[in-house]
N, C-alpha and C. Protein backbone atom coordinates (compact mmCIF):
# COMPACT_ATOMS: atom_id res chain seq x y z
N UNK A 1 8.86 165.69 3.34
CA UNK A 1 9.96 164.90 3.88
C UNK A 1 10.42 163.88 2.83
N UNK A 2 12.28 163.18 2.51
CA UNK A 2 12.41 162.45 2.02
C UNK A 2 13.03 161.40 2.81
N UNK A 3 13.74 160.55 2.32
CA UNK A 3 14.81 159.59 2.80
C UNK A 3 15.75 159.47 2.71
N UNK A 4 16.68 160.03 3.41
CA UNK A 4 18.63 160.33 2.77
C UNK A 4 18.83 158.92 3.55
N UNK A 5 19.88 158.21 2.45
CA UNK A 5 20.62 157.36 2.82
C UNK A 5 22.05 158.07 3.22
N UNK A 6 22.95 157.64 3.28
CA UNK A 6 24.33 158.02 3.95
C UNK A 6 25.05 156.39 3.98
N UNK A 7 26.09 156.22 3.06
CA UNK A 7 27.00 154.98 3.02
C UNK A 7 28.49 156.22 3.03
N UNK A 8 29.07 155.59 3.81
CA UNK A 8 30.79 155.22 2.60
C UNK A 8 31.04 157.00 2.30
N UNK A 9 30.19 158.30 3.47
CA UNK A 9 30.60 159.09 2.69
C UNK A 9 29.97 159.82 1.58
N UNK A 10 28.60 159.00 1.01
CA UNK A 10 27.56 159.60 -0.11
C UNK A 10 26.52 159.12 0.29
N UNK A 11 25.62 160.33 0.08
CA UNK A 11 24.57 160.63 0.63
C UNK A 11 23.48 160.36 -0.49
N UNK A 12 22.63 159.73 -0.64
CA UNK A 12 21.58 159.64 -1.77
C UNK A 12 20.10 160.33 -1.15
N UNK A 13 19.58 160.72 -1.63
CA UNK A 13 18.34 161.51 -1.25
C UNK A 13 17.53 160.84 -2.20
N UNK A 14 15.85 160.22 -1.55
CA UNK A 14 14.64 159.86 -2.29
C UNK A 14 13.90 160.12 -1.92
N UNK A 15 12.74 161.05 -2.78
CA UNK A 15 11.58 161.31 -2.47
C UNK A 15 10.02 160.07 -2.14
N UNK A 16 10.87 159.48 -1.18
CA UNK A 16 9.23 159.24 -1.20
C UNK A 16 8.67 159.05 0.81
N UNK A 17 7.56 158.85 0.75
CA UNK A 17 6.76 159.18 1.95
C UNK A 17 6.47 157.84 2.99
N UNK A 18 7.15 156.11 2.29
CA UNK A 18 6.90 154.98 2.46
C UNK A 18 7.30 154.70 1.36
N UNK A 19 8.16 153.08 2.29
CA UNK A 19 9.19 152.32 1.47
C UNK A 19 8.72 151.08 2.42
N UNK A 20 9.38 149.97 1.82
CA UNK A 20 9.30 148.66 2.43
C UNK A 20 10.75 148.30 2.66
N UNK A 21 11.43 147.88 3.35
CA UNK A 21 13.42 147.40 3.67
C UNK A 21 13.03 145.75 4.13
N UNK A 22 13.66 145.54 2.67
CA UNK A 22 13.76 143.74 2.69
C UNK A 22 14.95 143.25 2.61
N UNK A 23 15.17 141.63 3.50
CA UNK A 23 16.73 141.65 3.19
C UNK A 23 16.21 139.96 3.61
N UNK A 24 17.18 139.22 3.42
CA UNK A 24 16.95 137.36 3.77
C UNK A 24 18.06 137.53 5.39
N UNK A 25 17.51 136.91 6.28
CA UNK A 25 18.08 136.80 7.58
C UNK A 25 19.36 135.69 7.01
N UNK A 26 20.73 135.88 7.41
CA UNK A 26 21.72 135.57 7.38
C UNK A 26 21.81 134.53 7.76
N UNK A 27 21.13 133.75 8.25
CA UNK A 27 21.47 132.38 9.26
C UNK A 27 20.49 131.43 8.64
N UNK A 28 19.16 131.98 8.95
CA UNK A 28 18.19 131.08 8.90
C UNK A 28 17.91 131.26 7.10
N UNK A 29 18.62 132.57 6.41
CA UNK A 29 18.25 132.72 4.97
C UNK A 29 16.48 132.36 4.78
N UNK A 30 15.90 133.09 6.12
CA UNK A 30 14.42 133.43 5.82
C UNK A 30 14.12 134.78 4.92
N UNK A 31 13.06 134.96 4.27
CA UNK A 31 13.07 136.58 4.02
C UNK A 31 12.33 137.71 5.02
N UNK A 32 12.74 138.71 4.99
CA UNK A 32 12.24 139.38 6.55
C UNK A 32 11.59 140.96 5.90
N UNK A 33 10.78 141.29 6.12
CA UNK A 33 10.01 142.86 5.07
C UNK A 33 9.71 143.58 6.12
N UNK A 34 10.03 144.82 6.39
CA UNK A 34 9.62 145.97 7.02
C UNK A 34 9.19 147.44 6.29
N UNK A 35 7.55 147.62 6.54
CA UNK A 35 7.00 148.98 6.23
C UNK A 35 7.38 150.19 6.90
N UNK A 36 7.95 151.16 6.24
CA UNK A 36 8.25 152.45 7.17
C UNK A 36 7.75 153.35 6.55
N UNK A 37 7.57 154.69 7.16
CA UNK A 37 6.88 155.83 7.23
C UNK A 37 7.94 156.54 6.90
N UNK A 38 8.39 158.36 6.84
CA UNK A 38 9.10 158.76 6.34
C UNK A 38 8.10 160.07 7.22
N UNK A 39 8.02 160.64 8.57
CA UNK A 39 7.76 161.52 8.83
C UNK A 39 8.85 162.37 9.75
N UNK A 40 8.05 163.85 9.78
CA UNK A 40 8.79 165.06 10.29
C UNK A 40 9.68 164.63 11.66
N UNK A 41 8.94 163.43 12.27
CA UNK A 41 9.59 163.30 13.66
C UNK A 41 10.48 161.98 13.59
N UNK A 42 10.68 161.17 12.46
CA UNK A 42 11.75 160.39 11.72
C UNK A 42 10.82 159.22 11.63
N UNK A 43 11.89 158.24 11.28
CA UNK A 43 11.28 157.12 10.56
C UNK A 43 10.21 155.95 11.14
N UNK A 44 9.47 155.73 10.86
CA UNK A 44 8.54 154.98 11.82
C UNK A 44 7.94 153.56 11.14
N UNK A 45 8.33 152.48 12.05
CA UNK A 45 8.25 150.95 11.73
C UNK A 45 6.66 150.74 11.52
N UNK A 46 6.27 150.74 10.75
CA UNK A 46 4.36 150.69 10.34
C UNK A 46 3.74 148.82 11.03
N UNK A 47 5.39 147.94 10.02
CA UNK A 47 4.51 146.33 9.74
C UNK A 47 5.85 145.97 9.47
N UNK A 48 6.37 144.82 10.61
CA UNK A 48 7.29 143.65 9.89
C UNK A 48 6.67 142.64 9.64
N UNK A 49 7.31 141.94 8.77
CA UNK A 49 6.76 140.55 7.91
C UNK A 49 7.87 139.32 8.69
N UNK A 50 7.74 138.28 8.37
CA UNK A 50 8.98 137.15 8.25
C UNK A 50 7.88 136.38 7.74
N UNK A 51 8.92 135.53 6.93
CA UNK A 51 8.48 134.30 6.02
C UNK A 51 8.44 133.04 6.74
N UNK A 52 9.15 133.05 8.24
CA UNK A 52 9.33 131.71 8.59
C UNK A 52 9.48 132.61 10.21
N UNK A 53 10.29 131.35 10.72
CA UNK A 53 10.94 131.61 12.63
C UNK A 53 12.23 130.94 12.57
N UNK A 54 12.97 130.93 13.09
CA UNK A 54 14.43 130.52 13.62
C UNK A 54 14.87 131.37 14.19
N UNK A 55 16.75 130.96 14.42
CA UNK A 55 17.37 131.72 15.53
C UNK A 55 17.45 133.01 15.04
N UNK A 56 17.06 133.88 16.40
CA UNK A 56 16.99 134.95 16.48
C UNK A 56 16.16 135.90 15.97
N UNK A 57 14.42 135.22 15.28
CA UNK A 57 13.72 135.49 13.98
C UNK A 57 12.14 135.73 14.68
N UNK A 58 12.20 135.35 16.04
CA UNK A 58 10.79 135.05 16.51
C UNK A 58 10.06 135.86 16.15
N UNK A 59 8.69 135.56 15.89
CA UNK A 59 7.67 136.43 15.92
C UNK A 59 7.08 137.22 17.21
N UNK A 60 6.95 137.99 17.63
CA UNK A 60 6.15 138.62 18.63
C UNK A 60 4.56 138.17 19.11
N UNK A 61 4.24 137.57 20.05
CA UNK A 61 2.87 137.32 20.27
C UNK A 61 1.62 137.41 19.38
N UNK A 62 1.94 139.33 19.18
CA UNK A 62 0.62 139.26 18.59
C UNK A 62 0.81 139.64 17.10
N UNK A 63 2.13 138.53 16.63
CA UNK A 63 1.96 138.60 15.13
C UNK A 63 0.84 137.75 14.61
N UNK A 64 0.43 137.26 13.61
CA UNK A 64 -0.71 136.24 12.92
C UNK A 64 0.21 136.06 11.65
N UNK A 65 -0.52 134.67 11.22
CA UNK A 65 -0.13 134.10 9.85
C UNK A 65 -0.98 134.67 8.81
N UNK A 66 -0.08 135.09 7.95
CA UNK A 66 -1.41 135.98 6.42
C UNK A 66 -0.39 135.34 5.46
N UNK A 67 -1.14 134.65 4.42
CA UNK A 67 -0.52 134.39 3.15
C UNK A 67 1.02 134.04 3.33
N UNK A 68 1.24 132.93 4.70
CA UNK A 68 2.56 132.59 4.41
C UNK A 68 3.22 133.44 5.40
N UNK A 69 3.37 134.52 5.87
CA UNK A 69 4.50 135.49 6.42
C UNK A 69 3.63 135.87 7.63
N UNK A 70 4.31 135.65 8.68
CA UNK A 70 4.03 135.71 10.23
C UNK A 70 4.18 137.53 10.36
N UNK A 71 3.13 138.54 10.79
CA UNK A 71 3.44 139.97 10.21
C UNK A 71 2.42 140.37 11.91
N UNK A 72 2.82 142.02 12.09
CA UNK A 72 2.62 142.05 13.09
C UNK A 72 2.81 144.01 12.91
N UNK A 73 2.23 144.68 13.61
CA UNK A 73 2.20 146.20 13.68
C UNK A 73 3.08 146.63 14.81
N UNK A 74 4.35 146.92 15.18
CA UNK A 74 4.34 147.51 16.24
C UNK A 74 4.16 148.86 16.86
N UNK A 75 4.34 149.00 17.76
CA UNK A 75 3.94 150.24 18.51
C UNK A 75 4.66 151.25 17.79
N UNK A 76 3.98 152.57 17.27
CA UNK A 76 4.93 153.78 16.47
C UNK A 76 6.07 154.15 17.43
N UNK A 77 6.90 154.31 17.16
CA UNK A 77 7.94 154.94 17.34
C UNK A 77 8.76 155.55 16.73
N UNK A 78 8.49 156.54 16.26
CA UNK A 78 9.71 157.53 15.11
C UNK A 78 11.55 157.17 15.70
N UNK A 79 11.79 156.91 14.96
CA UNK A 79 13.30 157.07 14.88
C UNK A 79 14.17 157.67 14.37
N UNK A 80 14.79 158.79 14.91
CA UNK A 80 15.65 159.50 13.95
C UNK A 80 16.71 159.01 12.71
N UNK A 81 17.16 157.88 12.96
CA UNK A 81 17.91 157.43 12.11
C UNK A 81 17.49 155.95 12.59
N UNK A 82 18.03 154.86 10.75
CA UNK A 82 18.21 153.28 11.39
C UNK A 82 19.66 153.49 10.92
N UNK A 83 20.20 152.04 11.05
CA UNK A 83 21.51 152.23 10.93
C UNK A 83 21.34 150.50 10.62
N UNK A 84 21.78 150.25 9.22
CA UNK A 84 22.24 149.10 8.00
C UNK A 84 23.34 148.30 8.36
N UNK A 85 23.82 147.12 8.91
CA UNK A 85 24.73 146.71 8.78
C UNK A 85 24.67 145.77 7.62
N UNK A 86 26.21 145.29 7.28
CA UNK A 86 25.50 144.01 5.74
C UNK A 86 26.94 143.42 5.84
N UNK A 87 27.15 142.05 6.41
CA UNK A 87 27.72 140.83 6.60
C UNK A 87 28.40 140.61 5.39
N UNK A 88 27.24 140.77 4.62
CA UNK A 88 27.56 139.90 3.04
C UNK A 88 27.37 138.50 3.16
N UNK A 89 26.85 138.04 4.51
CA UNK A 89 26.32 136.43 4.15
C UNK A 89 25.41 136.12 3.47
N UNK A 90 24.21 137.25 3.39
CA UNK A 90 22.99 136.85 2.88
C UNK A 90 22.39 137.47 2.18
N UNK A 91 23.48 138.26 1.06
CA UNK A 91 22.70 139.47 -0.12
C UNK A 91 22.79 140.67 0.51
N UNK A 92 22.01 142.04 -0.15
CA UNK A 92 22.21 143.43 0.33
C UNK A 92 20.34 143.51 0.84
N UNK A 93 20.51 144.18 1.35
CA UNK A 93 19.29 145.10 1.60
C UNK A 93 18.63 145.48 0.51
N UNK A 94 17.49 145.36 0.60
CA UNK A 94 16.27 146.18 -0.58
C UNK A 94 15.66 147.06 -0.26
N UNK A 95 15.11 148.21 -0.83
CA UNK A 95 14.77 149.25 -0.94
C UNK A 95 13.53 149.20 -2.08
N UNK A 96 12.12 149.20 -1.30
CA UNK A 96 11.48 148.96 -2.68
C UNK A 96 10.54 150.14 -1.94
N UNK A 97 9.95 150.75 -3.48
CA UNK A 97 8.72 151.71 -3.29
C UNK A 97 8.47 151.98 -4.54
N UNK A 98 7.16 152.53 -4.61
CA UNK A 98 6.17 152.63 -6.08
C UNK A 98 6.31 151.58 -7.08
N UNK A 99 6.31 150.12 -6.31
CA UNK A 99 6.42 148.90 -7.29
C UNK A 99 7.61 148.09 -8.07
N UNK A 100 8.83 148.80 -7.21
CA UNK A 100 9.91 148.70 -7.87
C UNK A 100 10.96 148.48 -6.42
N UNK A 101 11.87 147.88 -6.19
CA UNK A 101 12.47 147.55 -5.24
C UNK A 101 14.06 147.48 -6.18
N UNK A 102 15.28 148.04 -5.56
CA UNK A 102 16.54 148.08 -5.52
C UNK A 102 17.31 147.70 -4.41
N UNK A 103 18.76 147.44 -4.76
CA UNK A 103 19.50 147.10 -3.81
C UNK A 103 19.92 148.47 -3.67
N UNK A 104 20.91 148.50 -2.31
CA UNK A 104 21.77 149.63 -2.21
C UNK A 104 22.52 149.99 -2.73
N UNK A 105 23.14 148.97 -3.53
CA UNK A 105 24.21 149.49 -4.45
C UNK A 105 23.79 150.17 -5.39
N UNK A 106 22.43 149.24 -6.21
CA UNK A 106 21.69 150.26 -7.16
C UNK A 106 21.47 151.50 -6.98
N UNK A 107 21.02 151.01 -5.77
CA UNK A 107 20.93 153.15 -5.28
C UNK A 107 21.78 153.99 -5.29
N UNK A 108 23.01 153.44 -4.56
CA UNK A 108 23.86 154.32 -4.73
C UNK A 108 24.85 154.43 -5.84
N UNK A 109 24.36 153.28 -6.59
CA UNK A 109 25.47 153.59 -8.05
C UNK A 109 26.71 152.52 -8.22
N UNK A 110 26.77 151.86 -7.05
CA UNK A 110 28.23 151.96 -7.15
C UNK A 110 28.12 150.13 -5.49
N UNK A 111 29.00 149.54 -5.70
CA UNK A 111 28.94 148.34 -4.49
C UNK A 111 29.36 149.22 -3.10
N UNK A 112 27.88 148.45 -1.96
CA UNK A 112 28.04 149.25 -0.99
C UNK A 112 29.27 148.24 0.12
N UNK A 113 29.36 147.21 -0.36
CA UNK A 113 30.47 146.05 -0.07
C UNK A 113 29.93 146.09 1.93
N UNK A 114 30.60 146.32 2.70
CA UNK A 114 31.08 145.89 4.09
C UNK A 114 30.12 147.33 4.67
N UNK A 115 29.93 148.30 4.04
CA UNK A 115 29.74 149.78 4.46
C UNK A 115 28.50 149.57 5.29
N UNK A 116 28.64 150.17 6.31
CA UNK A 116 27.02 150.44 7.18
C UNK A 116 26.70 151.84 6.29
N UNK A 117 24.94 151.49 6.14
CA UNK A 117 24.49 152.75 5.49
C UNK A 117 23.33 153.55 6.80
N UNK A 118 23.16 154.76 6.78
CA UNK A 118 22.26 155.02 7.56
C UNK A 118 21.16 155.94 7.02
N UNK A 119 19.82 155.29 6.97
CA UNK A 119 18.33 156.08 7.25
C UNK A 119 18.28 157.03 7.87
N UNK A 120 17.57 158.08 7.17
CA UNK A 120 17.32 159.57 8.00
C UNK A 120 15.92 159.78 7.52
N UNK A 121 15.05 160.61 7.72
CA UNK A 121 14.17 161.67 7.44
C UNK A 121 14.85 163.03 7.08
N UNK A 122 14.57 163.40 5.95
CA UNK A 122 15.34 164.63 5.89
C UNK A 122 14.24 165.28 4.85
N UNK A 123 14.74 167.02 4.51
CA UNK A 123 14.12 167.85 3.71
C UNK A 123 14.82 168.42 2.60
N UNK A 124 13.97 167.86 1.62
CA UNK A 124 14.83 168.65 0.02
C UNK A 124 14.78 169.83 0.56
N UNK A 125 16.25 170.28 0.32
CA UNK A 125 16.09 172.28 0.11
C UNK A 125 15.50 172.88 -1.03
């Protein structure tokens, strides 16, 4: 299995099996990190992070404090697709895996500006 993005019309395909999607919350300009999976039955939320709490930012009960960032496992749930919105108040989305993290634009080459992008699980042919 890989990870097709989809912006604007172009489709980027990456091989990998787990990624982390970081972005700074728009309001509170906290930073916010989510672990995902990349399996046959779609994408699956492993571990969100937040650096802080404010509006609209809460932590869930049974998050805990580790090194600063309030982080928490939720329940698996594969998702066939996520779906990206980006304001532009507070930077692009990151895309990091094997030690190296990009924006979307990087990824896709080119500014993803106003564009919703969407997450899939998909299969190289």
């Amino acid at each position: 299995m890989s990870l097709c993005l989809a912006s604007a019309g172009v489709v980027k395909t990456l091989s990998v099996a787990a990624f982390t999607l970081a972005w700074t919350h728009s309001i509170e300009k906290t930073a916010w990190q989510e672990d995902w999976r990349v399996t046959p039955a779609g994408l699956e939320l492993t571990q969100a992070r937040i650096k802080g709490t404010g509006a609209g930012m809460e932590p869930p009960p049974e998050a805990r404090l580790v090194g600063g960032w309030f982080q928490w496992s939720p329940p698996p749930l594969p998702r066939p697709e996520v779906v990206l919105g980006n304001s532009g108040a507070a930077g692009e989305w990151l895309l990091c895996h094997a030690g190296r993290c990009q924006t979307l634009s990087e990824i896709f080459g080119h500014p993803i500006g106003a564009n919703v992008t969407t997450m899939s699980a998909c299969e190289i042919p």
